[in-house]
N, C-alpha and C. Protein backbone atom coordinates (compact mmCIF):
# COMPACT_ATOMS: atom_id res chain seq x y z
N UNK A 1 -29.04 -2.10 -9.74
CA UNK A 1 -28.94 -2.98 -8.59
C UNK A 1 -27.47 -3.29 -8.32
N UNK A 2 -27.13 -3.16 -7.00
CA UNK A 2 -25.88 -3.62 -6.44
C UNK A 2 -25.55 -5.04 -6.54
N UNK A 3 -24.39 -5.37 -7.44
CA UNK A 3 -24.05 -6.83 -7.46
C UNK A 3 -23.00 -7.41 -5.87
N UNK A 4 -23.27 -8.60 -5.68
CA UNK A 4 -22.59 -8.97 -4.41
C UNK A 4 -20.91 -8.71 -4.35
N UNK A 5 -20.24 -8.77 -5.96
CA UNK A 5 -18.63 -8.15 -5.59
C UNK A 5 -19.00 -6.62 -5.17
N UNK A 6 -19.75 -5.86 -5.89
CA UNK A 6 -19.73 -4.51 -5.33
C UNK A 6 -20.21 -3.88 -4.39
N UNK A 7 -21.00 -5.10 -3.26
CA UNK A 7 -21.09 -4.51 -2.42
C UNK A 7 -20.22 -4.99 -1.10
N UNK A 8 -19.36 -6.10 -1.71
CA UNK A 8 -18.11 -6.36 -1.07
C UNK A 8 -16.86 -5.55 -1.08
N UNK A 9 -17.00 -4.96 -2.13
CA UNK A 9 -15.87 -3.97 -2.43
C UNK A 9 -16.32 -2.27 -1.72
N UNK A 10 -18.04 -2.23 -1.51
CA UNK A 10 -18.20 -0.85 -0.85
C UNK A 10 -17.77 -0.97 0.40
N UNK A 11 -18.24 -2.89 1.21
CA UNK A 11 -17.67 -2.79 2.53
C UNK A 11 -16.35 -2.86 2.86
N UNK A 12 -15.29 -3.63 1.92
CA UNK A 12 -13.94 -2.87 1.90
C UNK A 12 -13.67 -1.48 2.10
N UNK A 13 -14.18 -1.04 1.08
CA UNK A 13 -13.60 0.84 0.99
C UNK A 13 -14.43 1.29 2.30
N UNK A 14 -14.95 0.36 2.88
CA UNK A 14 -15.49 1.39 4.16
C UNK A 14 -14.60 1.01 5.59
N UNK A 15 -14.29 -0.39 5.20
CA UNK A 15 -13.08 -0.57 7.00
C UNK A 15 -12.15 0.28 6.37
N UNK A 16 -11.78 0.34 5.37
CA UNK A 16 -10.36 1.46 4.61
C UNK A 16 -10.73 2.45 5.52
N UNK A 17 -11.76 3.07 4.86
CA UNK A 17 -12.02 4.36 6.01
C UNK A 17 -12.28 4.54 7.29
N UNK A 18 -12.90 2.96 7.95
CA UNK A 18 -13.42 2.99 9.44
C UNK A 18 -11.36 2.88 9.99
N UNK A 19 -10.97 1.96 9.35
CA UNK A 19 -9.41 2.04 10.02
C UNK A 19 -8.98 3.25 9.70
N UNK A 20 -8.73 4.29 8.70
CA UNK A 20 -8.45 5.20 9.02
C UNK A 20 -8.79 6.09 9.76
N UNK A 21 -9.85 5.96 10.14
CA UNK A 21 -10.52 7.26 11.34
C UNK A 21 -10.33 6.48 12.36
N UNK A 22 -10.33 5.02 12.87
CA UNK A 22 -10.86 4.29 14.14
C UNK A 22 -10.12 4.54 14.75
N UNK A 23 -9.26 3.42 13.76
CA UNK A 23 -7.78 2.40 14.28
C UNK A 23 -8.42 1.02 14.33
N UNK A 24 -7.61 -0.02 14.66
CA UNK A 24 -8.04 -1.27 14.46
C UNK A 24 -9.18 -1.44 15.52
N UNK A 25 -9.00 -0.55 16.91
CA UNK A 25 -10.01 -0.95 17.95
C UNK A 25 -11.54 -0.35 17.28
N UNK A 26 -11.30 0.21 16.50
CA UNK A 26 -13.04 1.09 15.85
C UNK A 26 -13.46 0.13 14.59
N UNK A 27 -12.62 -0.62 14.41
CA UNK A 27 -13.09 -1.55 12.98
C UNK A 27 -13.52 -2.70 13.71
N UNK A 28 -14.97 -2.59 13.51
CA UNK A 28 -16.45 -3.47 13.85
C UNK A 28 -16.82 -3.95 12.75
N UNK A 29 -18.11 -4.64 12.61
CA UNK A 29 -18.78 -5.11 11.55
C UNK A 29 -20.19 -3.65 11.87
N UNK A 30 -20.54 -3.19 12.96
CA UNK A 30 -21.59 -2.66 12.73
C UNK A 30 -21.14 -1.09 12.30
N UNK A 31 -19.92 -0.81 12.50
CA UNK A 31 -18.96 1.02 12.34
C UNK A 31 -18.77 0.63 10.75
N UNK A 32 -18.33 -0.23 10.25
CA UNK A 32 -18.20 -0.38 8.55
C UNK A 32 -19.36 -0.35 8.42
N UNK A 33 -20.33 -1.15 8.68
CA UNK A 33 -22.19 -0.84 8.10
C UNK A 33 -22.52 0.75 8.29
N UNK A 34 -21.94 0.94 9.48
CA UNK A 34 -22.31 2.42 9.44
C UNK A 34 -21.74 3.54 8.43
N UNK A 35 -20.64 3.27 8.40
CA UNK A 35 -19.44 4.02 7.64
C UNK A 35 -20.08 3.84 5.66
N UNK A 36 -20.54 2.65 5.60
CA UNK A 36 -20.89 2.44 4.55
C UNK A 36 -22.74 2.86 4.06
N UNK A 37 -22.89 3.24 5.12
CA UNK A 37 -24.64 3.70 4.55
C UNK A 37 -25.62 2.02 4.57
N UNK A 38 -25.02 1.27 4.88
CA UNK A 38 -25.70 0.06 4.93
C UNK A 38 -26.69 -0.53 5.90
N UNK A 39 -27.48 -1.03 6.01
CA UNK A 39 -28.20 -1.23 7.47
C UNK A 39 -27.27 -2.82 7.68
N UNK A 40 -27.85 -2.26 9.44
CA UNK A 40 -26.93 -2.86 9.97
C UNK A 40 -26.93 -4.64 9.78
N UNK A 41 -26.08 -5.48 9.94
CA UNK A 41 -25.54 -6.59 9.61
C UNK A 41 -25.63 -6.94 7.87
N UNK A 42 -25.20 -6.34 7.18
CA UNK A 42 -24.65 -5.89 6.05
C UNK A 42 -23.26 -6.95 5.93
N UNK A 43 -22.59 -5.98 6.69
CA UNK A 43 -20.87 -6.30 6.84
C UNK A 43 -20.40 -7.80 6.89
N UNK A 44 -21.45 -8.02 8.44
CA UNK A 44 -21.63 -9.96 8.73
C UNK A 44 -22.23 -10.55 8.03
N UNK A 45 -22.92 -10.64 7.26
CA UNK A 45 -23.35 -11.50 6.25
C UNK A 45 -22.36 -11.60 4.81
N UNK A 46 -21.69 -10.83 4.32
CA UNK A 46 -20.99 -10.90 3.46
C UNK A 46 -19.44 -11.32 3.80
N UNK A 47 -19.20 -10.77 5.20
CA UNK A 47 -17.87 -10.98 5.51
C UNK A 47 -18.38 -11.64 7.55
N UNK A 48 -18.18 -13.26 7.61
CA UNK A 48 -18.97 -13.39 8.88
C UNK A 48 -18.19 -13.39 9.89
N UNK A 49 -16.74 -13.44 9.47
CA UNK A 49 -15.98 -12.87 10.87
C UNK A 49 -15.14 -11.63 10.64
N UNK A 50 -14.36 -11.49 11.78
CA UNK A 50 -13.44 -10.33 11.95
C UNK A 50 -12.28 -10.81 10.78
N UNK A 51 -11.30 -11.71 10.89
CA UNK A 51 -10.58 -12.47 9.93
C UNK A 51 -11.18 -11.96 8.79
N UNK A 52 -12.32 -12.52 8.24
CA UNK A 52 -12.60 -12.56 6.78
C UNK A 52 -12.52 -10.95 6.71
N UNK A 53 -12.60 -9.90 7.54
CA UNK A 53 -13.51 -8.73 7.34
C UNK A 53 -11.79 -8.08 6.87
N UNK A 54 -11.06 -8.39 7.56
CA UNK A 54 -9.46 -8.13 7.98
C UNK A 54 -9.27 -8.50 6.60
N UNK A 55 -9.43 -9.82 6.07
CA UNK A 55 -8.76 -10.48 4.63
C UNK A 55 -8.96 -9.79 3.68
N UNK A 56 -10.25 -9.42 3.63
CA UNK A 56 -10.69 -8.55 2.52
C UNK A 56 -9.83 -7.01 2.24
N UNK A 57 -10.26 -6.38 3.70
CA UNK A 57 -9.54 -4.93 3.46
C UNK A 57 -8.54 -4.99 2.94
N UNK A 58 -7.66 -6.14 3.03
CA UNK A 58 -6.05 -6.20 2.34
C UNK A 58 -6.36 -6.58 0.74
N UNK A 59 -7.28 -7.47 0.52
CA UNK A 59 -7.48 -7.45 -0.66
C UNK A 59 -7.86 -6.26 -1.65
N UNK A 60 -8.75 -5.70 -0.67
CA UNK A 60 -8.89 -4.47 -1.28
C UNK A 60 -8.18 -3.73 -1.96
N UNK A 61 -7.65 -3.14 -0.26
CA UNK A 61 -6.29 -2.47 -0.74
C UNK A 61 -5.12 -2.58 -1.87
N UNK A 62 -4.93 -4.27 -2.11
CA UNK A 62 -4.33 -4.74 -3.23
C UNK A 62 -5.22 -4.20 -4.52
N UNK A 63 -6.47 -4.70 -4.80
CA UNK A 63 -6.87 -4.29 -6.16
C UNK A 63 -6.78 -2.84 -6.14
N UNK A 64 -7.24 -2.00 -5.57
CA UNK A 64 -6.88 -0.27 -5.70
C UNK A 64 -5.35 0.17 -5.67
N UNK A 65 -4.39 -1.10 -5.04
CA UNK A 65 -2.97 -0.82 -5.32
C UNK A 65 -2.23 -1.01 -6.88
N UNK A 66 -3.08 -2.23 -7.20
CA UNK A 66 -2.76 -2.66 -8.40
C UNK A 66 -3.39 -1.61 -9.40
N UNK A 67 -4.76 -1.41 -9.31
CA UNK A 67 -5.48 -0.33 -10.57
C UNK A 67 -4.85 1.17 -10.39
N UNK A 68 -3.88 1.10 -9.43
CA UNK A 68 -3.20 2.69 -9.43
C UNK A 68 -1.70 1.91 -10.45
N UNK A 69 -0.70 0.78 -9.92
CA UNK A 69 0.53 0.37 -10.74
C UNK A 69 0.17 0.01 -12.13
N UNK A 70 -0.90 -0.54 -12.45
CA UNK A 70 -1.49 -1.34 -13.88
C UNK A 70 -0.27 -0.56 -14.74
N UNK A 71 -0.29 0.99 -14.71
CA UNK A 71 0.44 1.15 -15.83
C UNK A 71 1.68 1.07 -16.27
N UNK A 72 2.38 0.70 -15.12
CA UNK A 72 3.80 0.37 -14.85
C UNK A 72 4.35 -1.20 -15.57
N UNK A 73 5.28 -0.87 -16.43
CA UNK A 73 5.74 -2.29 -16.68
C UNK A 73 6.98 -2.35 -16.30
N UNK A 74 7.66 -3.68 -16.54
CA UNK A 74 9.08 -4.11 -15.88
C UNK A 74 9.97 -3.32 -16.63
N UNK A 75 10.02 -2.89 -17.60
CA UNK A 75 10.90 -1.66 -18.49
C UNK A 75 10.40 -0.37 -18.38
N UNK A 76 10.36 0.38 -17.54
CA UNK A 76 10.36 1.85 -17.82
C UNK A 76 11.74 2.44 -17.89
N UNK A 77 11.24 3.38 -18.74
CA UNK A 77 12.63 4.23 -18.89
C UNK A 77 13.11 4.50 -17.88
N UNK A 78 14.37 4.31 -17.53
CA UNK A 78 14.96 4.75 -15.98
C UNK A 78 14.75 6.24 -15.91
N UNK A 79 15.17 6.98 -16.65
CA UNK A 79 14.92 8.34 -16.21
C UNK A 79 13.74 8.70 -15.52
N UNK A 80 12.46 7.61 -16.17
CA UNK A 80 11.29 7.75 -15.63
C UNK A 80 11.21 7.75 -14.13
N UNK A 81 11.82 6.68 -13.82
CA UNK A 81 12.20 6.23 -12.49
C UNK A 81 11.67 7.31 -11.16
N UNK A 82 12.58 7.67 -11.04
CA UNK A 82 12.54 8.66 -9.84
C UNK A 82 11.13 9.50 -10.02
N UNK A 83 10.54 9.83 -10.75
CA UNK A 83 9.39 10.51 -11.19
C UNK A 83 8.30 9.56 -10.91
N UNK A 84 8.31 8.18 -11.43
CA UNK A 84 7.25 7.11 -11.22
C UNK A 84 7.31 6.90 -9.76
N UNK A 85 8.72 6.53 -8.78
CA UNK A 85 8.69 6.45 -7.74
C UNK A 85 8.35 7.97 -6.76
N UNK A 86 8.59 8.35 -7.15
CA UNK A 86 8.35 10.06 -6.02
C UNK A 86 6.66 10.63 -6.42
N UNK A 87 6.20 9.89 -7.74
CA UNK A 87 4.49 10.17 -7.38
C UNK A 87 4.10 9.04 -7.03
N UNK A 88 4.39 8.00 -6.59
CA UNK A 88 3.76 7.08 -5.58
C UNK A 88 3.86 7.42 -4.35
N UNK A 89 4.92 7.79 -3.95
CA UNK A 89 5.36 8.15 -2.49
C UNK A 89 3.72 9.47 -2.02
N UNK A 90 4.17 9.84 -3.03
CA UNK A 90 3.39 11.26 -3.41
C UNK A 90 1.47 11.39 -3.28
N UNK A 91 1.43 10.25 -3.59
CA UNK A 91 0.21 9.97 -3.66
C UNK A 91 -0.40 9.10 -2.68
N UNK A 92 0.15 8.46 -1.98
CA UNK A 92 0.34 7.29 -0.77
C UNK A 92 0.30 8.71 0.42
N UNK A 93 0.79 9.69 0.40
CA UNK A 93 0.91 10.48 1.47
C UNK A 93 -0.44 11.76 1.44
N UNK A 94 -1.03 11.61 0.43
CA UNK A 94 -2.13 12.57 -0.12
C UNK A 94 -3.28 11.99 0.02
N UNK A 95 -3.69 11.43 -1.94
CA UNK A 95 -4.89 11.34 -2.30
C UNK A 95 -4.79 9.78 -1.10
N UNK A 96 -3.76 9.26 -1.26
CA UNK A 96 -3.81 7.49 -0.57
C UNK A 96 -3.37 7.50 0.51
N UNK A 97 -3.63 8.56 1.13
CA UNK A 97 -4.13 8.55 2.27
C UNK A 97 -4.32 7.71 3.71
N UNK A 98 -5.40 7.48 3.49
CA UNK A 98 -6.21 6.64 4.27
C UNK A 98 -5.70 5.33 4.15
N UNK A 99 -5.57 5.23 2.64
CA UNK A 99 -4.94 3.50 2.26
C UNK A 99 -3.46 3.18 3.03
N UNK A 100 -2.87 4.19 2.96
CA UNK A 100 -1.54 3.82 4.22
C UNK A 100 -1.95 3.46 5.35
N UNK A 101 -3.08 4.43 6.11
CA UNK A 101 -3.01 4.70 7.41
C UNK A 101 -3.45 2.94 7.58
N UNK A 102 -4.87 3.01 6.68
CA UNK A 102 -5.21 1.17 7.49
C UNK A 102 -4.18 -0.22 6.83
N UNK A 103 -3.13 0.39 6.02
CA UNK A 103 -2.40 -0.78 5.94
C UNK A 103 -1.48 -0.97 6.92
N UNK A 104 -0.86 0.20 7.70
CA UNK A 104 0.07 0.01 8.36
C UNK A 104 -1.05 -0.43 10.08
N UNK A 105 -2.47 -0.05 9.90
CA UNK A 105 -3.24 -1.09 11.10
C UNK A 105 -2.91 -2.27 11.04
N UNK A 106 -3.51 -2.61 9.47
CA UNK A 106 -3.32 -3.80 9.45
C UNK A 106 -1.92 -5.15 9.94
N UNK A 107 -0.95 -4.38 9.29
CA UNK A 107 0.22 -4.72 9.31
C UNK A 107 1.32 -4.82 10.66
N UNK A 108 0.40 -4.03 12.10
CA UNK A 108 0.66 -3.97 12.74
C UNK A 108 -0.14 -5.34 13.85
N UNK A 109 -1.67 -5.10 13.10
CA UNK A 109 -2.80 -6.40 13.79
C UNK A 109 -1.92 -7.83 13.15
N UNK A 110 -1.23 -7.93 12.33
CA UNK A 110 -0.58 -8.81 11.62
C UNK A 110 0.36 -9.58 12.20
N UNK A 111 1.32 -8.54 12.99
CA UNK A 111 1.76 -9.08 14.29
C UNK A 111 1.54 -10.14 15.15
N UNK A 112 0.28 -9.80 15.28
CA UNK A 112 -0.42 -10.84 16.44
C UNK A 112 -1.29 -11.64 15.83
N UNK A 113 -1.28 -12.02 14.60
CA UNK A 113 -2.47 -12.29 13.54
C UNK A 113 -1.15 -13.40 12.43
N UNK A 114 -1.34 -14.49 12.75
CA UNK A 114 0.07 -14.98 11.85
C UNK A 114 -1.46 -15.51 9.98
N UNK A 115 -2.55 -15.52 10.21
CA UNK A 115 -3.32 -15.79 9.12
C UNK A 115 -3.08 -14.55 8.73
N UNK A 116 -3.39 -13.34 8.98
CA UNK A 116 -3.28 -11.80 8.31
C UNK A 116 -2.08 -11.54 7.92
N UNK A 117 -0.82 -11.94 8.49
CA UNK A 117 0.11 -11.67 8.46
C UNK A 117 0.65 -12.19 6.67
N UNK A 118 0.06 -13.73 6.37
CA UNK A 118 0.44 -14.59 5.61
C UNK A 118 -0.21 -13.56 4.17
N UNK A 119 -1.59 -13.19 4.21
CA UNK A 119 -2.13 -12.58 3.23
C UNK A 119 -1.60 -11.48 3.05
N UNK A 120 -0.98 -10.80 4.09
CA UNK A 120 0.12 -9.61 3.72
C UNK A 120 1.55 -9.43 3.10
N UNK A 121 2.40 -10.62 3.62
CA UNK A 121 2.94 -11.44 2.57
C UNK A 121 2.57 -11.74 1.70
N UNK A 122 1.84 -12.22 1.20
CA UNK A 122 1.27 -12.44 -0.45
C UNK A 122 1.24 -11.29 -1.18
N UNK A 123 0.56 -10.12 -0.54
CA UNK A 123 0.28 -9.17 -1.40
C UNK A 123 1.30 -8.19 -1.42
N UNK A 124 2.53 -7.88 -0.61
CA UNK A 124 2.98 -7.63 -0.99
C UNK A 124 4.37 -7.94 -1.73
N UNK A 125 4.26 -9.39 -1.32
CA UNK A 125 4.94 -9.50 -2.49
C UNK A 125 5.56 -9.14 -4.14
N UNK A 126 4.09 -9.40 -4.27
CA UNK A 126 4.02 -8.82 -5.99
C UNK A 126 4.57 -7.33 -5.74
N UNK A 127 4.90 -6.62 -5.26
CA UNK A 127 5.14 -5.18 -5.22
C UNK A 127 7.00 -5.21 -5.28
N UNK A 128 7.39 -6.23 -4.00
CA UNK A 128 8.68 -6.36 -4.26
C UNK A 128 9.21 -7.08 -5.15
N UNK A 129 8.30 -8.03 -6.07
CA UNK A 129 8.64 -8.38 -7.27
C UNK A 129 8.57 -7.52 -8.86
N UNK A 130 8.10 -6.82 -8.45
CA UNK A 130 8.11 -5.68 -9.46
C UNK A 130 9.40 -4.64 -9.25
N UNK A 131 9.70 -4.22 -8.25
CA UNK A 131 10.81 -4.10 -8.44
C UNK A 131 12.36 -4.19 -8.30
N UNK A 132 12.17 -5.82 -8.00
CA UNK A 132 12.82 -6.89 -8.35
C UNK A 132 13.40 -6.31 -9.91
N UNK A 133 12.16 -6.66 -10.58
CA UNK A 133 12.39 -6.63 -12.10
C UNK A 133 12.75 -5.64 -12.98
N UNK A 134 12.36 -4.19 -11.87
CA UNK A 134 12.52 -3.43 -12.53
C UNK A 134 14.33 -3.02 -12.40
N UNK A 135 14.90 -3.24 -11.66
CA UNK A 135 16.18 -3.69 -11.04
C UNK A 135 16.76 -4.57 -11.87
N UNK A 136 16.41 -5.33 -12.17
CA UNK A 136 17.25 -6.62 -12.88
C UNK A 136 17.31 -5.77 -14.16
N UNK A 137 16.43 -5.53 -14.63
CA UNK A 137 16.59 -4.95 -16.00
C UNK A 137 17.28 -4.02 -16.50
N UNK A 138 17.72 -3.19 -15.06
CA UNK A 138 18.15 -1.97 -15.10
C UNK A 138 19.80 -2.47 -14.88
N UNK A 139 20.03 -3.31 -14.49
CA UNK A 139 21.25 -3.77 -14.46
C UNK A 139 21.99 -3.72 -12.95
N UNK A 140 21.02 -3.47 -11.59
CA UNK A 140 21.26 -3.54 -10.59
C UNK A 140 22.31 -4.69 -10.53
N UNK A 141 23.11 -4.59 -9.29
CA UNK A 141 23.96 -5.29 -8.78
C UNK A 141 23.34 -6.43 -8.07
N UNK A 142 22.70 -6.20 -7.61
CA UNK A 142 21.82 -7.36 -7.12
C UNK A 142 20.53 -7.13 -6.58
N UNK A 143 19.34 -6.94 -7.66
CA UNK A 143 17.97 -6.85 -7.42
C UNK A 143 17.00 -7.50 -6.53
N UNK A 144 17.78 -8.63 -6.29
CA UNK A 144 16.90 -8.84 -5.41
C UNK A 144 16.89 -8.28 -3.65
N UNK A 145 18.03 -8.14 -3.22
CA UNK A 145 17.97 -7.30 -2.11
C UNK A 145 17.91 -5.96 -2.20
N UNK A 146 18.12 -5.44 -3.30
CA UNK A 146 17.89 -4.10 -3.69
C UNK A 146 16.42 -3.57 -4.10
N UNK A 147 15.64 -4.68 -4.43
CA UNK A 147 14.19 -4.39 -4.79
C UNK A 147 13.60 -4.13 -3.80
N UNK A 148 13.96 -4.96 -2.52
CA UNK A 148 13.46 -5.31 -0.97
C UNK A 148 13.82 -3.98 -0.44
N UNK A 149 14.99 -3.66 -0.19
CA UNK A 149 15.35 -2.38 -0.03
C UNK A 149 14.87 -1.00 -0.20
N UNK A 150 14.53 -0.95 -1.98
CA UNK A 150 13.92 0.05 -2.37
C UNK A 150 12.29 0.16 -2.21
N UNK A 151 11.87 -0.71 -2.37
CA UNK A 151 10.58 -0.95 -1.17
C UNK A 151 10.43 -0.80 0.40
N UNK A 152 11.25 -0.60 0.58
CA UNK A 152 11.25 -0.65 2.47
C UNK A 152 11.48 0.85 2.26
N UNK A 153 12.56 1.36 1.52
CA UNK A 153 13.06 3.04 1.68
C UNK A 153 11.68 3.30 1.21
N UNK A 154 10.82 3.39 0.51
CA UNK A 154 9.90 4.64 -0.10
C UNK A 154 8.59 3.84 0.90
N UNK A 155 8.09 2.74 1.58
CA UNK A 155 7.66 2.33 2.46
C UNK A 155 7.99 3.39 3.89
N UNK A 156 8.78 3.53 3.88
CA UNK A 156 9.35 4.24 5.40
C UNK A 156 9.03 5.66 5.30
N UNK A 157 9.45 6.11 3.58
CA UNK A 157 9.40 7.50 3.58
C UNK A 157 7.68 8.07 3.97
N UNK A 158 7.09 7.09 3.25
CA UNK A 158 5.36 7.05 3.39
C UNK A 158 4.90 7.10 5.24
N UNK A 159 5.17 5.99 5.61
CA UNK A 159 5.61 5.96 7.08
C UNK A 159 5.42 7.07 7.95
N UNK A 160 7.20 7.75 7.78
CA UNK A 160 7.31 8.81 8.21
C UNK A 160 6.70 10.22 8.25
N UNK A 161 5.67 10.13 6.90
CA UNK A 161 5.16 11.25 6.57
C UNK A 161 3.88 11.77 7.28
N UNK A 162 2.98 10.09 6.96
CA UNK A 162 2.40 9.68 7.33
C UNK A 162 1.70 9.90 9.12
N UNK A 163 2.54 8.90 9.81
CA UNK A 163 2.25 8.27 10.92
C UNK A 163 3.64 8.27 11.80
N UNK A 164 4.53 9.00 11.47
CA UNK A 164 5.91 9.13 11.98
C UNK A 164 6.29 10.03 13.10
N UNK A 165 6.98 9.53 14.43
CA UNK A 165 7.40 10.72 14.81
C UNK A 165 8.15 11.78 14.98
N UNK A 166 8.74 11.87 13.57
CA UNK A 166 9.61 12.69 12.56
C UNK A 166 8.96 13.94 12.10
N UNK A 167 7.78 14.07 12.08
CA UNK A 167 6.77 15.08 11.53
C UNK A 167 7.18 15.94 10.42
N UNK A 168 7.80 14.96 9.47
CA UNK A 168 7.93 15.00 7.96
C UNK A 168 6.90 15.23 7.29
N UNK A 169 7.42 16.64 6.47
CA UNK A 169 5.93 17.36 5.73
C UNK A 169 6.91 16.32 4.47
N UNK A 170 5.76 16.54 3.54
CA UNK A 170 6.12 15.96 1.74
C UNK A 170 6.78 16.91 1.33
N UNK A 171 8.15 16.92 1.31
CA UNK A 171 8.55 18.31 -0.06
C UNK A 171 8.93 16.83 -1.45
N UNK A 172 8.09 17.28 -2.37
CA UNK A 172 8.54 16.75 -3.99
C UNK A 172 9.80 16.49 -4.22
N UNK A 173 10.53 17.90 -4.24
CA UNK A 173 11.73 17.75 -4.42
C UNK A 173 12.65 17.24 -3.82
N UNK A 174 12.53 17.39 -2.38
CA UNK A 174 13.49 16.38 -1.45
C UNK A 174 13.87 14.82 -1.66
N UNK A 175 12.26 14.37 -2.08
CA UNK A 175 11.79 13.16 -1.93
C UNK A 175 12.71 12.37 -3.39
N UNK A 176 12.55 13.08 -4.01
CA UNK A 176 12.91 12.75 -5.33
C UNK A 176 14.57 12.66 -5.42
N UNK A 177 14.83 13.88 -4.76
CA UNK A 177 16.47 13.96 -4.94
C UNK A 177 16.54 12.64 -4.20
N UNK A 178 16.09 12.44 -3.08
CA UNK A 178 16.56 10.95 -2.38
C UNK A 178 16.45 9.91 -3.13
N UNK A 179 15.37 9.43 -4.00
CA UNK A 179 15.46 8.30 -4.96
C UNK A 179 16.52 8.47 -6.03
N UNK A 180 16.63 9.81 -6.58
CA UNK A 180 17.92 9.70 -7.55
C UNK A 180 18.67 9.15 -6.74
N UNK A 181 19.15 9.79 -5.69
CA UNK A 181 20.23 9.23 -4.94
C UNK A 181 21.05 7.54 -4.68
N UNK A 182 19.66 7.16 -4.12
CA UNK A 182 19.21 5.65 -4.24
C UNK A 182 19.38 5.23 -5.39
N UNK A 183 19.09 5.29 -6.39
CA UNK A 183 19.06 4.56 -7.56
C UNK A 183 20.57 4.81 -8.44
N UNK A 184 21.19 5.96 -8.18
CA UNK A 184 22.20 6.02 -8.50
C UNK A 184 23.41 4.71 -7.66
N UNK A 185 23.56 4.62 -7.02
CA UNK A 185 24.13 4.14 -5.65
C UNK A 185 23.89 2.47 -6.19
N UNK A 186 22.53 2.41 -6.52
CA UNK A 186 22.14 0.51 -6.83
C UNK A 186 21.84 0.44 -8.29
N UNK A 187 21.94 1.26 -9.16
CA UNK A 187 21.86 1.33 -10.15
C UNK A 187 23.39 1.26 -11.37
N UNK A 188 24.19 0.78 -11.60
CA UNK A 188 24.97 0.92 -12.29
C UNK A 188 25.17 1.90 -13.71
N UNK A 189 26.14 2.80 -13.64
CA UNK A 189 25.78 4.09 -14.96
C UNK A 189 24.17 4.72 -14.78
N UNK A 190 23.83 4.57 -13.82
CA UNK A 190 22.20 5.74 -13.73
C UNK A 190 22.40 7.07 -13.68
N UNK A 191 21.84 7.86 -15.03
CA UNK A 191 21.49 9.41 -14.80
C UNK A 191 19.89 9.71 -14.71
N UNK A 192 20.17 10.72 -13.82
CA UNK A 192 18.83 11.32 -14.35
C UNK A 192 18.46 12.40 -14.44
């Protein structure tokens, strides 16, 4: 039997996917019931407005963001670095997919949405606080605009790959030489 988080979490992973195929104008409560195999008013009863339906997908997105970082701590080997960062990029443009396409919906409905906007701030926060830390530790010059930074660069690169009108394929290696680059530059004595 389906418990009520998991079938909150199937109707998450299903606006994930209704925003990736829709766009924000195709994310309904009855296209997620659909998208999800559910009969219909499913979606509204668990989630009873658009807001809540919106709150969640970001939440979502956070716990599947987090159960992909879990293994990351504030000390990785720097060398690791560029390797940890260039298969995120890497994977955000692939298998995660979809999870870009409806964050950057979201993030755009957010705009005009100052409650969505606030929960998007929150969550990503923790992301630029991670590498905040991972910066400080590393002996950055100043991590905290450099964490912000290095989050916005591999944010953009995703972006561009993505949803850009740059029509940037993924090369590995490119991607990577650019974070050495980066990290050399804000990194003090960094090899890699």
């Amino acid at each position: 039997m389906t418990t009520a988080p998991q079938r909150r979490a199937a109707i998450a992973d299903a606006a994930i996917a209704t925003l990736a195929a829709e766009g924000m104008r195709g994310l309904t409560h009855r296209a997620v019931d659909r998208r999800a195999g559910l009969p219909e008013g499913s979606c509204s009863y668990y989630f009873r407005t658009r807001q809540a339906l919106l709150e969640a997908t970001v939440q979502r997105l956070s716990t599947l963001d987090d159960e992909m970082v879990a293994p990351i701590s504030t000390k990785p080997l720097m060398a690791d670095l560029p390797e940890l960062l260039t298969g995120m990029v890497e994977f955000a443009v692939t298998t995660g997919r979809d999870w870009a396409i409806a964050r950057y919906e979201l993030s755009l409905e957010a705009t005009r949405r100052p409650e969505l906007r606030a929960v998007l701030v929150a969550v990503g926060k923790r992301y630029r606080d991670l590498a905040i830390a991972v910066l400080t530790e590393a002996g950055a010059s100043d991590p905290q605009r450099q964490g912000r930074d290095l989050v916005a660069y591999a944010d953009g690169l995703i972006f561009d790959t993505v949803a850009g009108a740059g029509g940037r394929e993924f090369d590995r290696a490119e991607v990577r030489k650019s974070i050495v680059e980066l990290l050399t530059q804000t990194i003090p004595g960094f090899q890699s």
